[in-house]
N, C-alpha and C. Protein backbone atom coordinates (compact mmCIF):
# COMPACT_ATOMS: atom_id res chain seq x y z
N UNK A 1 0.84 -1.18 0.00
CA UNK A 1 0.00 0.00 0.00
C UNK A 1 0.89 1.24 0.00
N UNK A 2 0.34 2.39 -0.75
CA UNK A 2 1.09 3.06 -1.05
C UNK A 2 0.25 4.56 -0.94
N UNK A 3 0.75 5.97 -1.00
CA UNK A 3 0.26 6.72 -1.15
C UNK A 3 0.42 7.72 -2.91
N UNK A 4 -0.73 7.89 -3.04
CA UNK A 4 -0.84 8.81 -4.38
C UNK A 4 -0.86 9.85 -4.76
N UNK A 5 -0.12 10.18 -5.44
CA UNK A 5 -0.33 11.47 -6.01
C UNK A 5 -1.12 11.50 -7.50
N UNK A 6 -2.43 12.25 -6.99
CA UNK A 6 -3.73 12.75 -8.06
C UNK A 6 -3.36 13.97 -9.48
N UNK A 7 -4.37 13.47 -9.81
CA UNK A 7 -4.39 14.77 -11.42
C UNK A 7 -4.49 16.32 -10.48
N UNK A 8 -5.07 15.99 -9.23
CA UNK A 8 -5.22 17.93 -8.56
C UNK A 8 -3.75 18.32 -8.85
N UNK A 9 -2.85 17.56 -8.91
CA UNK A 9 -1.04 17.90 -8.08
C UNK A 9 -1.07 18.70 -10.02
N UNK A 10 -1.66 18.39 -10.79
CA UNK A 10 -0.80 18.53 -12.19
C UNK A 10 -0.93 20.32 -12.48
N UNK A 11 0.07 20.55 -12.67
CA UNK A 11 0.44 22.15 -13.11
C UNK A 11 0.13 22.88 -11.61
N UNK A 12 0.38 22.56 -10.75
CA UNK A 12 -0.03 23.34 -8.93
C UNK A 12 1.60 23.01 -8.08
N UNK A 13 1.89 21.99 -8.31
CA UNK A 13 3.41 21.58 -7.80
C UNK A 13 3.67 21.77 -6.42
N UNK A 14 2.62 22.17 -5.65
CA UNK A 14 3.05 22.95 -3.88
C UNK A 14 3.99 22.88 -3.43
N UNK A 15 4.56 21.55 -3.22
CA UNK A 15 5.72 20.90 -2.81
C UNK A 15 5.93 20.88 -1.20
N UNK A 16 4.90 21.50 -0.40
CA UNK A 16 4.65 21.45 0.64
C UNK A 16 4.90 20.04 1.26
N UNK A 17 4.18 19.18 0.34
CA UNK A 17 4.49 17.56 0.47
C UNK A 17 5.92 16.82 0.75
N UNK A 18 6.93 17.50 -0.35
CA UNK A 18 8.04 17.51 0.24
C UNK A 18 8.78 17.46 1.21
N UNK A 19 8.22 18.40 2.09
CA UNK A 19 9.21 19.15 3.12
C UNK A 19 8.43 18.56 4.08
N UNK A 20 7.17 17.77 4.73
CA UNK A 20 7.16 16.85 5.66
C UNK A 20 7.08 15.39 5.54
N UNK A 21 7.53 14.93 3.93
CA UNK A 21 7.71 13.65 3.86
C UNK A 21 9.12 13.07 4.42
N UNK A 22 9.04 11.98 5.44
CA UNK A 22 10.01 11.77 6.42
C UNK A 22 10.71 10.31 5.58
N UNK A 23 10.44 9.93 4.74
CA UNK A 23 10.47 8.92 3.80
C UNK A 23 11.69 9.60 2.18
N UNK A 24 11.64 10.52 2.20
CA UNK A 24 12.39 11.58 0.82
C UNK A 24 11.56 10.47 -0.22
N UNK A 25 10.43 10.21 0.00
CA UNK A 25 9.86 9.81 -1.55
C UNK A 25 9.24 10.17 -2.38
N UNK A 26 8.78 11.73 -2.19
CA UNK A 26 7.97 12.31 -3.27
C UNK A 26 9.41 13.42 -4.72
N UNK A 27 8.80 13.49 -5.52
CA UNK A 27 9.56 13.29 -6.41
C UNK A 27 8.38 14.33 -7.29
N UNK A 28 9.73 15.12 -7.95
CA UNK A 28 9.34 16.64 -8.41
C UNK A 28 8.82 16.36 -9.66
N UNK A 29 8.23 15.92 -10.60
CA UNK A 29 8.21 15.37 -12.41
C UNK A 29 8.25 17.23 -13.00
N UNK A 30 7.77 17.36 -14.01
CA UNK A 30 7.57 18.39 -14.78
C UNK A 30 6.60 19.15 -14.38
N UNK A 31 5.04 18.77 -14.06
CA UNK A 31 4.49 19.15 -14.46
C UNK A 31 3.45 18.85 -12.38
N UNK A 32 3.99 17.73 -12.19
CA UNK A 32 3.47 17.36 -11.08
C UNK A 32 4.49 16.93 -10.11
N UNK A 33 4.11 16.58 -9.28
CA UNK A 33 4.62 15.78 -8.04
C UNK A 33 4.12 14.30 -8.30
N UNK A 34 5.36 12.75 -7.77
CA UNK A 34 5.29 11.72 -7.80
C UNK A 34 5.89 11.10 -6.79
N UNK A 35 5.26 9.91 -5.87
CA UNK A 35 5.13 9.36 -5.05
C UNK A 35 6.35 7.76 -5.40
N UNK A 36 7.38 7.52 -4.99
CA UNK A 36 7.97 6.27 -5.33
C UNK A 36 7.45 5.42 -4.43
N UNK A 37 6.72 4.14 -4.96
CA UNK A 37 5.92 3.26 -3.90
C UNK A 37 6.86 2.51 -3.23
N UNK A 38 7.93 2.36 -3.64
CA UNK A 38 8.94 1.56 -2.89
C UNK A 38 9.71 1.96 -1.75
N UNK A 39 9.32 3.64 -1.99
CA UNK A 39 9.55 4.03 -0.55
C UNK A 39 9.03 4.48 0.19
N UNK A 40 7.61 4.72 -0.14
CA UNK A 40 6.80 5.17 0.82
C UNK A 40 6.51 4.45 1.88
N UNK A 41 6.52 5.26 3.13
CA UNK A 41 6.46 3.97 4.48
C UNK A 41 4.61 4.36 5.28
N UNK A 42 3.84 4.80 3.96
CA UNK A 42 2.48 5.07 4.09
C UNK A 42 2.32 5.68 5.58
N UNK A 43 2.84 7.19 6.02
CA UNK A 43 2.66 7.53 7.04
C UNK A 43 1.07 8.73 6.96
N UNK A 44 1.27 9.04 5.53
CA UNK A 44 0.09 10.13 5.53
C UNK A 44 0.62 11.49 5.65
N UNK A 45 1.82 12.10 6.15
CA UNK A 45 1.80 13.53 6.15
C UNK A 45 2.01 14.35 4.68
N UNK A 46 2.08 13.68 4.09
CA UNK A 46 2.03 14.36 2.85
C UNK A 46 0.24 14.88 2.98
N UNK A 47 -0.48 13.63 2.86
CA UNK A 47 -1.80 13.75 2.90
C UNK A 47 -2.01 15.26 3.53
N UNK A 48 -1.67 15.05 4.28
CA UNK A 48 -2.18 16.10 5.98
C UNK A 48 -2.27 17.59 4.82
N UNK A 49 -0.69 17.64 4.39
CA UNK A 49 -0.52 18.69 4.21
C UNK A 49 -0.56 19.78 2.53
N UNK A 50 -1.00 18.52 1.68
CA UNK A 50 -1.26 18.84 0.19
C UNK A 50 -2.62 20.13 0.15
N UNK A 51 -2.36 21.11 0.10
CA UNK A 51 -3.66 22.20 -0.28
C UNK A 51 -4.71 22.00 -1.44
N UNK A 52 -4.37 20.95 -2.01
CA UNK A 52 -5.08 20.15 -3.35
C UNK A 52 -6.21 19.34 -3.22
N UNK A 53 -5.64 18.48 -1.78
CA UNK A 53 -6.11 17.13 -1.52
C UNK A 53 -5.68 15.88 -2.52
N UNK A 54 -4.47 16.60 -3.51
CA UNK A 54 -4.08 15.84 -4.53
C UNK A 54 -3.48 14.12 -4.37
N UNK A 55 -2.97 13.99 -3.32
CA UNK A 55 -2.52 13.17 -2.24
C UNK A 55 -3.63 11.95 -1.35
N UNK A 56 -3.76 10.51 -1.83
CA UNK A 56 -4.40 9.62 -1.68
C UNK A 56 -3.98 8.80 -1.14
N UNK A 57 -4.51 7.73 -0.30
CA UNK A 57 -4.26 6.54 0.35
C UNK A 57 -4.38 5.70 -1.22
N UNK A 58 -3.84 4.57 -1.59
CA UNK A 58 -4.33 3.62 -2.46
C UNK A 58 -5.39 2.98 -2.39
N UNK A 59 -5.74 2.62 -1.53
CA UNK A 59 -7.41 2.09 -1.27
C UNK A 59 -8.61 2.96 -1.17
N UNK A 60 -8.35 4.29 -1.22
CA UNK A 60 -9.35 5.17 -1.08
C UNK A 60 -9.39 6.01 -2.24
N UNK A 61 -8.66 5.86 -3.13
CA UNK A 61 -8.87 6.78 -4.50
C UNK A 61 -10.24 5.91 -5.39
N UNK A 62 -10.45 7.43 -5.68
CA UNK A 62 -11.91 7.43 -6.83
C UNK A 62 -11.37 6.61 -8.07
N UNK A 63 -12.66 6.27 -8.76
CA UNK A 63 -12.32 5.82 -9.81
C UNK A 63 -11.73 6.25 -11.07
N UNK A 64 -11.65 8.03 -10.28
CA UNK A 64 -11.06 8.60 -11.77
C UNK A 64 -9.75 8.53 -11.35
N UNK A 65 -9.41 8.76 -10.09
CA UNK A 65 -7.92 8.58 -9.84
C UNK A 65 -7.18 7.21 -9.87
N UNK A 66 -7.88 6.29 -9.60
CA UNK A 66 -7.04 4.98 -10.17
C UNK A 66 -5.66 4.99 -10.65
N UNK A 67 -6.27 5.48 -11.89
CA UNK A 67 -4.86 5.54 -12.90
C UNK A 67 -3.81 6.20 -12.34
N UNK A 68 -3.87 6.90 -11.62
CA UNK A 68 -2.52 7.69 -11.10
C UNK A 68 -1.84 6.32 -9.99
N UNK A 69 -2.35 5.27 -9.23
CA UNK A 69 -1.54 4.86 -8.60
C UNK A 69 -0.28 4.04 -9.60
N UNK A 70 -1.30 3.64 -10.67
CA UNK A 70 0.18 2.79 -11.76
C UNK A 70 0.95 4.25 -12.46
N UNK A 71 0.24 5.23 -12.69
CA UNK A 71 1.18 6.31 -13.23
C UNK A 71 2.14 6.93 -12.50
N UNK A 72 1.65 6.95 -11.08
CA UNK A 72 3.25 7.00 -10.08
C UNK A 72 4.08 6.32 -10.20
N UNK A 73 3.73 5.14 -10.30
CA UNK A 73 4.62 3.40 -10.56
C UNK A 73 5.85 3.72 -11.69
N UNK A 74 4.55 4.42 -12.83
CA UNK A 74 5.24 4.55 -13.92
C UNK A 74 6.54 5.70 -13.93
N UNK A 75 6.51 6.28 -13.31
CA UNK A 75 7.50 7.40 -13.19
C UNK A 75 8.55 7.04 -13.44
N UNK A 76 8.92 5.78 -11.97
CA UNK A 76 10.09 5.34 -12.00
C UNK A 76 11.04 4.66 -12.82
N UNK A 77 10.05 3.66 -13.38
CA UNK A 77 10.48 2.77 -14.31
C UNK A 77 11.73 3.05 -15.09
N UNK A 78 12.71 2.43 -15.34
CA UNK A 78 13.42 2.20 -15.98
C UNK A 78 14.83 3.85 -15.24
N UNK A 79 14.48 3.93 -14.14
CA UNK A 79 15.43 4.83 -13.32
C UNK A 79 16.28 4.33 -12.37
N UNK A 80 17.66 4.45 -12.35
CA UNK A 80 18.06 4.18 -11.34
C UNK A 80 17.59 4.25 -10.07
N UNK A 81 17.69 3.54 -9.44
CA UNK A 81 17.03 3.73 -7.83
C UNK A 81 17.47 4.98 -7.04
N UNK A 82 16.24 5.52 -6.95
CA UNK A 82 16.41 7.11 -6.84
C UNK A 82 17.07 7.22 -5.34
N UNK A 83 17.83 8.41 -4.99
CA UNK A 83 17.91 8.09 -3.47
C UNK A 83 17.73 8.92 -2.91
N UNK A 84 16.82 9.42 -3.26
CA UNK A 84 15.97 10.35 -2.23
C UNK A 84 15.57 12.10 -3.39
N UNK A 85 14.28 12.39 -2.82
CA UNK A 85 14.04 13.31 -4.07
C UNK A 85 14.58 14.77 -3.50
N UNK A 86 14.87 14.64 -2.29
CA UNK A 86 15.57 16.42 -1.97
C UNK A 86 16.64 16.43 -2.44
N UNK A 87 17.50 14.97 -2.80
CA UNK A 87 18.92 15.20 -3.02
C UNK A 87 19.02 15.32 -4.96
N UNK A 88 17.73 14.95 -5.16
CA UNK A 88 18.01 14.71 -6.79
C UNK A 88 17.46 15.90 -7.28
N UNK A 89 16.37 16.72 -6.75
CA UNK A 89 15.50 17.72 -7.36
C UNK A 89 14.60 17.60 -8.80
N UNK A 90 14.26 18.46 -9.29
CA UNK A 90 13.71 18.21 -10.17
C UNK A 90 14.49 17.41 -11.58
N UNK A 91 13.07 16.75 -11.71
CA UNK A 91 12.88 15.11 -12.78
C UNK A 91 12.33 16.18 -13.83
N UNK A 92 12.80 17.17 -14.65
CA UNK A 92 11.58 17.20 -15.75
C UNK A 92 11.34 16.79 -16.92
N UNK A 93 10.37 15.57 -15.97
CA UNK A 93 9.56 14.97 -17.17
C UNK A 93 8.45 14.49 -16.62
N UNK A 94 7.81 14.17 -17.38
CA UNK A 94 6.86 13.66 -17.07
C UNK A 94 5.88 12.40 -17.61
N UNK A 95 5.15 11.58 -17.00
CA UNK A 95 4.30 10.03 -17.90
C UNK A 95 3.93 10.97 -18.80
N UNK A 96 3.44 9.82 -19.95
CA UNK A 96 2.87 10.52 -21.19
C UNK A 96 1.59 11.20 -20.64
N UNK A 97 0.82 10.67 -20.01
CA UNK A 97 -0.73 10.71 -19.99
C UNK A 97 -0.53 12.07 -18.59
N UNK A 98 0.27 12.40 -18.13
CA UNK A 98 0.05 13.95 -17.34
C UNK A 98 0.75 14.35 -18.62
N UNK A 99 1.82 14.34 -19.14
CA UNK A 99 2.25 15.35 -20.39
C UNK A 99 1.38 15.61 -21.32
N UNK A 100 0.50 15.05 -21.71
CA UNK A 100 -0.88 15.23 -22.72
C UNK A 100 -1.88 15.89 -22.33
N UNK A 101 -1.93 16.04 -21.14
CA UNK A 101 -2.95 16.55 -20.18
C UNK A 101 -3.01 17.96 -20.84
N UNK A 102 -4.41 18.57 -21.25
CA UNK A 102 -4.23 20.37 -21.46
C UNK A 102 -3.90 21.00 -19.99
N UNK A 103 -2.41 22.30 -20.01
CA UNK A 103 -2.21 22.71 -19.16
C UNK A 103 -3.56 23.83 -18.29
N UNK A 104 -3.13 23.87 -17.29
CA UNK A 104 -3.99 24.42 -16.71
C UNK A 104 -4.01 26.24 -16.70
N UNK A 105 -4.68 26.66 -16.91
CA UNK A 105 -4.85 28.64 -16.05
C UNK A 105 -4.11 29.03 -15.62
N UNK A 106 -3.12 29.89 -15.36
CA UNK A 106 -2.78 30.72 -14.46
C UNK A 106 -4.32 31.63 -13.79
């Protein structure tokens, strides 16, 4: 079980999430914020503190959010094993399916 990061996170970036994840597993992409499930130790303060609510338990996401728990998954793939996202900073890039996404308003 893992925690998620939602379509709210895409083009908003807070990063608030960051700075009380005690785990260094959230992870900057382009366009959003991404969750590495392999290191999340499912404590929730990200949750607490996302102004989005972008930020999900895996068992409690809607059916539109689904897709984001394998599109976090997908982030990683084919990356060296990250070691930690304060020390790496921004990833910009992003899954296809947030990069396709129409950007949002200022």
């Amino acid at each position: 079980m893992t925690f998620v990061v939602t379509q709210a996170c895409v083009d908003v970036k807070d990063k608030s999430c960051i700075v009380v994840c005690p785990a260094d597993c959230i992870y900057e992409g382009g366009r959003m914020m991404y969750i590495n499930p392999d290191q999340c130790i499912d404590c929730g303060a990200c949750e607490e503190v996302c102004p989005t609510s972008a930020i999900r338990y895996d068992a409690d996401l809607s059916e539109a959010d689904e897709p984001f728990l394998d599109l976090n998954a997908e982030f990683f793939e084919g990356m060296a094993a990250p070691k930690g996202a304060r020390k790496l900073g921004l990833i910009d890039r992003d899954v296809a399916y947030v990069a396709e996404l129409p950007r949002k308003a200022d």
